[in-house]
N, C-alpha and C. Protein backbone atom coordinates (compact mmCIF):
# COMPACT_ATOMS: atom_id res chain seq x y z
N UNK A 1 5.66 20.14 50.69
CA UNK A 1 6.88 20.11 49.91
C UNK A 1 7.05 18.76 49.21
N UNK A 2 6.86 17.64 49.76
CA UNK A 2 6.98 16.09 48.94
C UNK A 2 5.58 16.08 48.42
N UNK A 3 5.07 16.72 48.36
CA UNK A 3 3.23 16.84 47.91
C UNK A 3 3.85 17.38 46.52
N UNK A 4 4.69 18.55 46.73
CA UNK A 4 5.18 18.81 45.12
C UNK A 4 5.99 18.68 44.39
N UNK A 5 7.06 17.81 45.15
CA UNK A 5 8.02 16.80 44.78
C UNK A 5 7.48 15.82 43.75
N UNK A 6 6.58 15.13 44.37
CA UNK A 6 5.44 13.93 43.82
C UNK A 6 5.13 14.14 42.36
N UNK A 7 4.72 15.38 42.86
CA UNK A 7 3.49 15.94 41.56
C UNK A 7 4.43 16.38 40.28
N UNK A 8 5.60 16.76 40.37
CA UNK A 8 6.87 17.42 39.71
C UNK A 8 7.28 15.99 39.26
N UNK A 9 8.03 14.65 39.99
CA UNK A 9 8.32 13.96 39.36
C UNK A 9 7.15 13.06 38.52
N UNK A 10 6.35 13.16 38.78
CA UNK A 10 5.23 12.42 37.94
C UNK A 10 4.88 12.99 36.62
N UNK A 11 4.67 14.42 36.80
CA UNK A 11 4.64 15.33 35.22
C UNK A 11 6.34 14.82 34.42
N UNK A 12 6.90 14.63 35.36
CA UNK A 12 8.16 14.89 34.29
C UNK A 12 8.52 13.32 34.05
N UNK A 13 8.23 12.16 34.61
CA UNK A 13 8.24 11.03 34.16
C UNK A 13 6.87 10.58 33.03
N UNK A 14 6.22 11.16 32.84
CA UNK A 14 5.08 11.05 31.69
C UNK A 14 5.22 11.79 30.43
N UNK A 15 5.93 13.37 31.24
CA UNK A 15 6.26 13.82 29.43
C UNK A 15 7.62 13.51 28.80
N UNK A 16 8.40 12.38 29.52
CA UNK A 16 9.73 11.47 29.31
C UNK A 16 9.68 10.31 28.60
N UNK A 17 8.28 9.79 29.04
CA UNK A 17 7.65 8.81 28.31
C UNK A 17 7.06 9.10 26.83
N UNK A 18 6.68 10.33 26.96
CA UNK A 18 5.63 10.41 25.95
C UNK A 18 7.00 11.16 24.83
N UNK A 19 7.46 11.69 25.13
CA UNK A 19 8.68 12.20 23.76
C UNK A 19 9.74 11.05 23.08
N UNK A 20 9.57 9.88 24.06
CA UNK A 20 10.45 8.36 23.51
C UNK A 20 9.31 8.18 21.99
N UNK A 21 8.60 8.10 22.30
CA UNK A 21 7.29 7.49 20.75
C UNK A 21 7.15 8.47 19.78
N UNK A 22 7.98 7.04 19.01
CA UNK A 22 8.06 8.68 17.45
C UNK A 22 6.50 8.89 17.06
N UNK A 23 6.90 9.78 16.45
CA UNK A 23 5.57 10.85 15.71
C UNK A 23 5.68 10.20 14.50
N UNK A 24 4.15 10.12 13.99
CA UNK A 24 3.36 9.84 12.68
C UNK A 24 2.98 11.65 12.11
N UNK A 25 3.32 11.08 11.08
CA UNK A 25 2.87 12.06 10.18
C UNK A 25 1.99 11.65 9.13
N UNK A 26 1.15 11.94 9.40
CA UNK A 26 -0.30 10.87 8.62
C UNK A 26 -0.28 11.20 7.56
N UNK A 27 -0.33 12.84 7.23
CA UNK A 27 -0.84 12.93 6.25
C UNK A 27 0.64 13.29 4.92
N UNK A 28 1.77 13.27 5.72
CA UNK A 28 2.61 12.94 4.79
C UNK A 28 2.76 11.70 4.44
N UNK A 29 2.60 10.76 5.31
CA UNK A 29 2.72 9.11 5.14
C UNK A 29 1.39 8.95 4.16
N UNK A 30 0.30 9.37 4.37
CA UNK A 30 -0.63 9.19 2.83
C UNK A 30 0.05 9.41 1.77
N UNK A 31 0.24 10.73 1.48
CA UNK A 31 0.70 11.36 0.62
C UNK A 31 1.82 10.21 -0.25
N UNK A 32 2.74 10.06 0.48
CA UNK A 32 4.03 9.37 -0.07
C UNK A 32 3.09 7.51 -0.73
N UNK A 33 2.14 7.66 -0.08
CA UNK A 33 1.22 6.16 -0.35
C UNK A 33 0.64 6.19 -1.86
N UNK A 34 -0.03 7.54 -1.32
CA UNK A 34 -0.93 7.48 -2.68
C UNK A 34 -0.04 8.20 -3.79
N UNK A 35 1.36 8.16 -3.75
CA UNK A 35 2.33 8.68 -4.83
C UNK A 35 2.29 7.22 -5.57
N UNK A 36 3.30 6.20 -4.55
CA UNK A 36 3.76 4.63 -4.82
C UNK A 36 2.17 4.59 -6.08
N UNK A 37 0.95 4.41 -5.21
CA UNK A 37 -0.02 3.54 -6.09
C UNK A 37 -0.75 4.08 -7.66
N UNK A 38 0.10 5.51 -7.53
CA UNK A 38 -0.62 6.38 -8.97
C UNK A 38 0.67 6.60 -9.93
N UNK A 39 1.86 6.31 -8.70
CA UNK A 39 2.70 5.99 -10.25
C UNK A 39 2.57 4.72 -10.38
N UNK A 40 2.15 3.61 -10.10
CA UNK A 40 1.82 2.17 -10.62
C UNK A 40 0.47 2.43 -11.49
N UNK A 41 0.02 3.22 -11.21
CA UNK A 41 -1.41 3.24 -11.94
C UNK A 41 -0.90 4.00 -13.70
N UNK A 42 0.12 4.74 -13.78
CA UNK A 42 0.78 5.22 -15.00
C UNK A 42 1.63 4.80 -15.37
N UNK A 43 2.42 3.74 -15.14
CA UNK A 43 3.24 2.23 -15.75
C UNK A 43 2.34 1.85 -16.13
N UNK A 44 1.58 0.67 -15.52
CA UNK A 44 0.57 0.26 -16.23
C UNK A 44 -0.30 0.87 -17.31
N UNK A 45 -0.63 1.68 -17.22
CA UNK A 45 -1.17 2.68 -18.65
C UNK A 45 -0.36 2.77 -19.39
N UNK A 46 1.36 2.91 -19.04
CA UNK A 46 2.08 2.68 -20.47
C UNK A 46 2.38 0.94 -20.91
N UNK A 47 1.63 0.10 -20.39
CA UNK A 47 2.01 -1.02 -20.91
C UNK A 47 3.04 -1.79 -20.33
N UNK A 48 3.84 -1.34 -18.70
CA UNK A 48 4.77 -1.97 -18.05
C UNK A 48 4.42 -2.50 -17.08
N UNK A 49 3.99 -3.61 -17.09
CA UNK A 49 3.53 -4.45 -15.92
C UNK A 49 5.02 -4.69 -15.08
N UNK A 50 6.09 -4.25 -15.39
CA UNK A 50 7.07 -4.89 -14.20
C UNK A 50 7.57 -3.53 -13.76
N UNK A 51 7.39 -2.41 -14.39
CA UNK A 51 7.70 -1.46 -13.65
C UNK A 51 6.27 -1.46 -12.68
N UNK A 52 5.26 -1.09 -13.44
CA UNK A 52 4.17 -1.25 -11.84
C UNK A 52 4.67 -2.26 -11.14
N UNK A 53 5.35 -3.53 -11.25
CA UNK A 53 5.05 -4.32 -9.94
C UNK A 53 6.18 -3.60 -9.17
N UNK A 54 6.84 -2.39 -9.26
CA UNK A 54 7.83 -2.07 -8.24
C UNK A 54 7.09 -1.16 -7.07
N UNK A 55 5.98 -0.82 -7.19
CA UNK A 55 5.04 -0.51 -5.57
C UNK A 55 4.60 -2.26 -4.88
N UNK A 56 5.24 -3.47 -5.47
CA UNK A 56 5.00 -4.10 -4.57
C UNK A 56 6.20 -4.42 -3.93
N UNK A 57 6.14 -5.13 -2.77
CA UNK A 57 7.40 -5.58 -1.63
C UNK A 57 8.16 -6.76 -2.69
N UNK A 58 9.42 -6.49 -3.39
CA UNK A 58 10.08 -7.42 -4.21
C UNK A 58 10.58 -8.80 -3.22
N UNK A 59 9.50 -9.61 -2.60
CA UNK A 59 10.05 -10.78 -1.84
C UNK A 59 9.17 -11.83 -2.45
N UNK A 60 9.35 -13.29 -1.65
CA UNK A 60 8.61 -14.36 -1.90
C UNK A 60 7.84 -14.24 -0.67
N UNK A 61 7.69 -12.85 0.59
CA UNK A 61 6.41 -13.13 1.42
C UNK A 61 5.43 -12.04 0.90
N UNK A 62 5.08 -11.81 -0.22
CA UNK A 62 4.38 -10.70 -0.56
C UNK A 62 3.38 -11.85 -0.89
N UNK A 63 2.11 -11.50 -0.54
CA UNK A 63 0.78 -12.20 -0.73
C UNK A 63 -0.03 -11.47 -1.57
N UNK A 64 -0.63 -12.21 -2.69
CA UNK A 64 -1.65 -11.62 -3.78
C UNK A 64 -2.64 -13.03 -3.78
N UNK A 65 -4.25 -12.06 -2.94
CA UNK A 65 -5.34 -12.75 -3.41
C UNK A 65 -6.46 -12.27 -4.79
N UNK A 66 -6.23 -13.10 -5.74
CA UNK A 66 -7.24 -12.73 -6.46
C UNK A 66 -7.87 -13.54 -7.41
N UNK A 67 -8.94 -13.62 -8.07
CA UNK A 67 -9.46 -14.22 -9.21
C UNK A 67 -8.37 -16.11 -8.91
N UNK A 68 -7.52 -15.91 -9.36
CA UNK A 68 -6.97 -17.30 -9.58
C UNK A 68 -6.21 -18.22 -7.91
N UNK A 69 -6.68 -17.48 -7.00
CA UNK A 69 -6.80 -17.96 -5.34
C UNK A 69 -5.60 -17.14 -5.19
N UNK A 70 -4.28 -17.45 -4.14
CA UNK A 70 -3.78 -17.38 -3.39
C UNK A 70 -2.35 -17.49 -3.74
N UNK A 71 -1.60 -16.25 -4.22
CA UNK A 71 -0.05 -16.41 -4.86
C UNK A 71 1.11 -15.94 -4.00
N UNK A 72 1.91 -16.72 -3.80
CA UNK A 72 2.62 -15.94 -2.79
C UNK A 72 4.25 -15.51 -3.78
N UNK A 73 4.80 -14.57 -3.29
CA UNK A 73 6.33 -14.19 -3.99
C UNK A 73 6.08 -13.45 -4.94
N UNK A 74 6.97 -12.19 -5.16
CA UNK A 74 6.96 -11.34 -5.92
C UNK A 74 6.81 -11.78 -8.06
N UNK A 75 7.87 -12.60 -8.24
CA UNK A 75 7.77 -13.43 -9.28
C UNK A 75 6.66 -14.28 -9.30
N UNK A 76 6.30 -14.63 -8.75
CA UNK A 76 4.82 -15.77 -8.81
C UNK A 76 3.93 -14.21 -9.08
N UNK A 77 3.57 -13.48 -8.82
CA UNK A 77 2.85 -12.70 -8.41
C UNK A 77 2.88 -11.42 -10.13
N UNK A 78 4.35 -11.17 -10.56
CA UNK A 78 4.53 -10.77 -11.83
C UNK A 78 3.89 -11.74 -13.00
N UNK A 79 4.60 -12.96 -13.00
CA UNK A 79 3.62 -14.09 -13.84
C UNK A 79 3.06 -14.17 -13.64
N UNK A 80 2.00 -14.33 -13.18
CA UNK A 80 0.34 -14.07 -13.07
C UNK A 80 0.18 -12.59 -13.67
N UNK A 81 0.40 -11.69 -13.13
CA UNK A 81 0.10 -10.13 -14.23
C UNK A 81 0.25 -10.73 -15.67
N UNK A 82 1.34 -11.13 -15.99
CA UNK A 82 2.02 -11.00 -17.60
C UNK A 82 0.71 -12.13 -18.32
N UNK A 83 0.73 -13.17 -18.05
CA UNK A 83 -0.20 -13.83 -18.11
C UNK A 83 -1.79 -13.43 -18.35
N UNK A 84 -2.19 -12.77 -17.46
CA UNK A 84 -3.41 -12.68 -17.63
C UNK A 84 -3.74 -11.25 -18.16
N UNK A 85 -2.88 -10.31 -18.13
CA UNK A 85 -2.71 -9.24 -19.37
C UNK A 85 -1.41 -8.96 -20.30
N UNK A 86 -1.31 -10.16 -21.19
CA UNK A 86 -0.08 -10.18 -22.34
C UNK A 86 0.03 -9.06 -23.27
N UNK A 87 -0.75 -8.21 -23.19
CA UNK A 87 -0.70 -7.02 -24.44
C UNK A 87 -1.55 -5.83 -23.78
N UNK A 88 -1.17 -4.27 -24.29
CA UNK A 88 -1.72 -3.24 -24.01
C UNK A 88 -3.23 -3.28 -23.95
N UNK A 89 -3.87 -4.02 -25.28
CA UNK A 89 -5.41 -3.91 -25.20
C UNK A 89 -5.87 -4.64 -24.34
N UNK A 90 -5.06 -6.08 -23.58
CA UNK A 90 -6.05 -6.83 -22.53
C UNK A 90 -5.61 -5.72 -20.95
N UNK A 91 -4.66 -5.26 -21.08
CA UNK A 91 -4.35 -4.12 -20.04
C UNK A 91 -5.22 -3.18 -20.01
N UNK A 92 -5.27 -2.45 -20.87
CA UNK A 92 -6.75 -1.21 -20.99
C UNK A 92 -6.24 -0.49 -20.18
N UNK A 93 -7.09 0.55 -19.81
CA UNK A 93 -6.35 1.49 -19.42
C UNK A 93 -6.71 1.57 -17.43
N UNK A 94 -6.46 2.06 -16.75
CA UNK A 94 -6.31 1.46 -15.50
C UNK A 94 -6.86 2.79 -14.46
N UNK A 95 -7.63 2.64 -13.80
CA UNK A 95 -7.58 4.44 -12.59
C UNK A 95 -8.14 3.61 -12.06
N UNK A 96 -7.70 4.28 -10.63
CA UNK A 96 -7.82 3.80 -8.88
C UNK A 96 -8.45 4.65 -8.00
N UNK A 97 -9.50 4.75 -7.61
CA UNK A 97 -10.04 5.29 -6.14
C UNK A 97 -10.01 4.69 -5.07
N UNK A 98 -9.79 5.82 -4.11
CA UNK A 98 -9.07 5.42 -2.96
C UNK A 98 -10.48 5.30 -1.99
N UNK A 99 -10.94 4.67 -0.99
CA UNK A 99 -11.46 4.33 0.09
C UNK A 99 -11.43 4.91 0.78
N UNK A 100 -10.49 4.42 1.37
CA UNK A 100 -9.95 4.36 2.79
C UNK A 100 -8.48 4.21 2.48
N UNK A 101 -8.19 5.12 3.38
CA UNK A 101 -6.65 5.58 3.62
C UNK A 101 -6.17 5.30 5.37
N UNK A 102 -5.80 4.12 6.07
CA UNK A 102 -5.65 4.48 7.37
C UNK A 102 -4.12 3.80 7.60
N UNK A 103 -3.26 4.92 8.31
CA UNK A 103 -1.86 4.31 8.05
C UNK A 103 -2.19 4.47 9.66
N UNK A 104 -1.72 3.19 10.26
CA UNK A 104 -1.82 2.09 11.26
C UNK A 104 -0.42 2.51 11.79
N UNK A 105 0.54 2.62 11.69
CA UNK A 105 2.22 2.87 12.36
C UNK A 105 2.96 3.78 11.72
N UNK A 106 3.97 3.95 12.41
CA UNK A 106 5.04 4.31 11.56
C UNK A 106 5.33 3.65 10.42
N UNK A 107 5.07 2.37 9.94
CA UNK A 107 5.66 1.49 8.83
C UNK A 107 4.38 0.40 8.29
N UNK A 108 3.18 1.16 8.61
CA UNK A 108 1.70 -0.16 8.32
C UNK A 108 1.06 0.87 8.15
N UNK A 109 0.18 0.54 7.31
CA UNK A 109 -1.04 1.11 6.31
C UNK A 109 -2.08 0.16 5.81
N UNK A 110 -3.20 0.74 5.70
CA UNK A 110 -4.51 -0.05 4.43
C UNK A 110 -4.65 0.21 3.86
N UNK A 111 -5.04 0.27 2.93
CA UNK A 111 -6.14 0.88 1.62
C UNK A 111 -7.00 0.02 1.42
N UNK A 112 -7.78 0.47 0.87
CA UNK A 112 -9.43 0.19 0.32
C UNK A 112 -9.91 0.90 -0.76
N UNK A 113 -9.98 -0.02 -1.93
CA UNK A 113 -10.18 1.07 -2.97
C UNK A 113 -10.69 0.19 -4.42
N UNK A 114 -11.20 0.90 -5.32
CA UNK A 114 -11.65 0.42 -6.36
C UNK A 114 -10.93 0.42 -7.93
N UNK A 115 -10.94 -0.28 -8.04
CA UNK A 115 -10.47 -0.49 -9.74
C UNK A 115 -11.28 -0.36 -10.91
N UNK A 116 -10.83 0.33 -11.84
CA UNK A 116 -11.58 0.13 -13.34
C UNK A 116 -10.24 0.37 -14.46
N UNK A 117 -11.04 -0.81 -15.18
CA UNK A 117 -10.15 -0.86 -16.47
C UNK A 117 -10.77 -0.79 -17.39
N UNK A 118 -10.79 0.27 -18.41
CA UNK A 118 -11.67 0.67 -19.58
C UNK A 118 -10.25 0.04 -20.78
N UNK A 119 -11.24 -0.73 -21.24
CA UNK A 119 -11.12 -1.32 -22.75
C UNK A 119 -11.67 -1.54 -23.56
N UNK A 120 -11.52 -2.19 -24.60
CA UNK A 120 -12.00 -1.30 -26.06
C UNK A 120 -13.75 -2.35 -25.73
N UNK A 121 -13.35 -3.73 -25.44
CA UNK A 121 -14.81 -4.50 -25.32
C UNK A 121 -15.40 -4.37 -24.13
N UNK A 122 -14.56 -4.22 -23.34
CA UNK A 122 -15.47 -3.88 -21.65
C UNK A 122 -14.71 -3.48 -20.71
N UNK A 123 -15.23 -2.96 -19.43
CA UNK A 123 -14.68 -1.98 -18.47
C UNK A 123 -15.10 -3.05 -17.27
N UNK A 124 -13.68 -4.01 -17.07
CA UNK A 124 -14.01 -4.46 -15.74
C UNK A 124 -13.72 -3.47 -14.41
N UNK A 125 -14.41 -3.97 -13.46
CA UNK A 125 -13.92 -3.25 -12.21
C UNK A 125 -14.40 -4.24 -10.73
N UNK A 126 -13.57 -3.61 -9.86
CA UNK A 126 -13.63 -4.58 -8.44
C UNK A 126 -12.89 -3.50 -7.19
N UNK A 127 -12.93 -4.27 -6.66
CA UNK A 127 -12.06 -3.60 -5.14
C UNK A 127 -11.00 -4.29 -4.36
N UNK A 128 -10.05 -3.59 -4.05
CA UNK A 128 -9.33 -4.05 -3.17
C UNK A 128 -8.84 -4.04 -2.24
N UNK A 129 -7.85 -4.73 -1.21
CA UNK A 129 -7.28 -4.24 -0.34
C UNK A 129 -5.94 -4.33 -0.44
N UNK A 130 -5.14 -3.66 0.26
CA UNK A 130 -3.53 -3.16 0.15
C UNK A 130 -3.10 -3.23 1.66
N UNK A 131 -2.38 -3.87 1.90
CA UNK A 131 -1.81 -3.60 3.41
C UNK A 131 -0.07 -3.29 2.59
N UNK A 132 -0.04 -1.99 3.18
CA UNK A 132 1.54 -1.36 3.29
C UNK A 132 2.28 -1.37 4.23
N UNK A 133 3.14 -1.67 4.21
CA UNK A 133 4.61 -1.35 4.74
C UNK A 133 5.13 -0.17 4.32
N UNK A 134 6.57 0.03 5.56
CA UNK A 134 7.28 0.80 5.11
C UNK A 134 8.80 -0.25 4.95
N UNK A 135 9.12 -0.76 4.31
CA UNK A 135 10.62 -0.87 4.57
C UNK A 135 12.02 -0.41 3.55
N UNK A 136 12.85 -0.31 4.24
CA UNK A 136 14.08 0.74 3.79
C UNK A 136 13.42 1.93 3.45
N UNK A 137 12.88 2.33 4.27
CA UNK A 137 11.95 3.59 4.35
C UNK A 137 10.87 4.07 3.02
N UNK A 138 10.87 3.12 2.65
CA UNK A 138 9.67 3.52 1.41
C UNK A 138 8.24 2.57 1.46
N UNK A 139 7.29 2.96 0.88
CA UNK A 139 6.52 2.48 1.15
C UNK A 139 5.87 1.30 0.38
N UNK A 140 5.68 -0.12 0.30
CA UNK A 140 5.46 -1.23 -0.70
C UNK A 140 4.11 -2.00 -0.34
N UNK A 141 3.45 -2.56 -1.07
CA UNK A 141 2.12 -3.58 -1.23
C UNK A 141 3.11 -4.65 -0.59
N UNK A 142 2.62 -5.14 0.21
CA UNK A 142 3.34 -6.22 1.17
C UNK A 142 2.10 -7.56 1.24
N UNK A 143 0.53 -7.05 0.80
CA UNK A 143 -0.47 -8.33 0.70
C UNK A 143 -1.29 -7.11 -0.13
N UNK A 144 -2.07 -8.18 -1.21
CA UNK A 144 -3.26 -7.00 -2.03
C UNK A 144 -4.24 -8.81 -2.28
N UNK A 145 -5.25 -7.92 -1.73
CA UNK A 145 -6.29 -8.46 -2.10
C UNK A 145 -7.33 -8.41 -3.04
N UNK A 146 -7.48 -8.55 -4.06
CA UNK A 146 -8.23 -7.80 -5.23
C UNK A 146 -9.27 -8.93 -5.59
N UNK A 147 -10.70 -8.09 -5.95
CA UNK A 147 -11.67 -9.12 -6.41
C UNK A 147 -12.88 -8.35 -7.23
């Protein structure tokens, strides 16, 4: 009888435990990811570098490594875009493949993925990385590493 006392409170203190830890939904949490980075990928094709920068985290701890080292803050991070593409033709036109997709939490994600920009004199391209967040429940570029 305390043999199945035991065994009764032990099942029911583990599946007590286990219903406290919210649930991931992976493949809606992609989904809502790879929305954020393909409507930034069609701003930018229309020539709005500040509407794309709204898939990034609008703070001064948002980190961008690339080409010109190490920028930190959302505004530091827009000036540098505007700058180094001032007009539609140095913009060109922009598409993203995805990698790797691995959302890490409820509110953390990676990506891994490649860039190309076809323009009229040449088609650069590189890869990057994206670590996401979720905060105020949406999902933002919180560090991008691009090279």
């Amino acid at each position: 009888m305390i043999h199945r006392f035991l065994v009764l409170l032990i099942v029911t203190t583990i599946s007590a435990c286990q219903s406290t830890k919210p649930l991931i939904h992976i493949d809606k949490e992609k989904e809502a990811i790879k929305k954020v980075l393909y409507k930034q990928q069609a701003e930018w094709n229309r020539g709005d570098i500040t509407a794309f920068m709204d898939g990034y985290w609008r703070s001064e701890e948002l980190t961008f490594i690339g080409s010109r080292g190490l920028t930190k803050g959302w505004e530091a991070t827009l000036a540098n875009y505007k700058k180094g593409y001032p007009d539609k033709a140095a913009m060109g036109e922009l598409s993203f493949e995805i990698l790797i997709l691995d959302v890490l939490s409820t509110d953390a994600a990676r990506m891994v993925g490649r860039y190309t920009l076809k323009r009229e004199k040449d088609t650069p391209s590189g890869l990057f990385t994206l670590i996401w967040r979720k905060i105020n429940n949406q999902w933002v570029i919180v560090a991008d590493q691009t090279c």
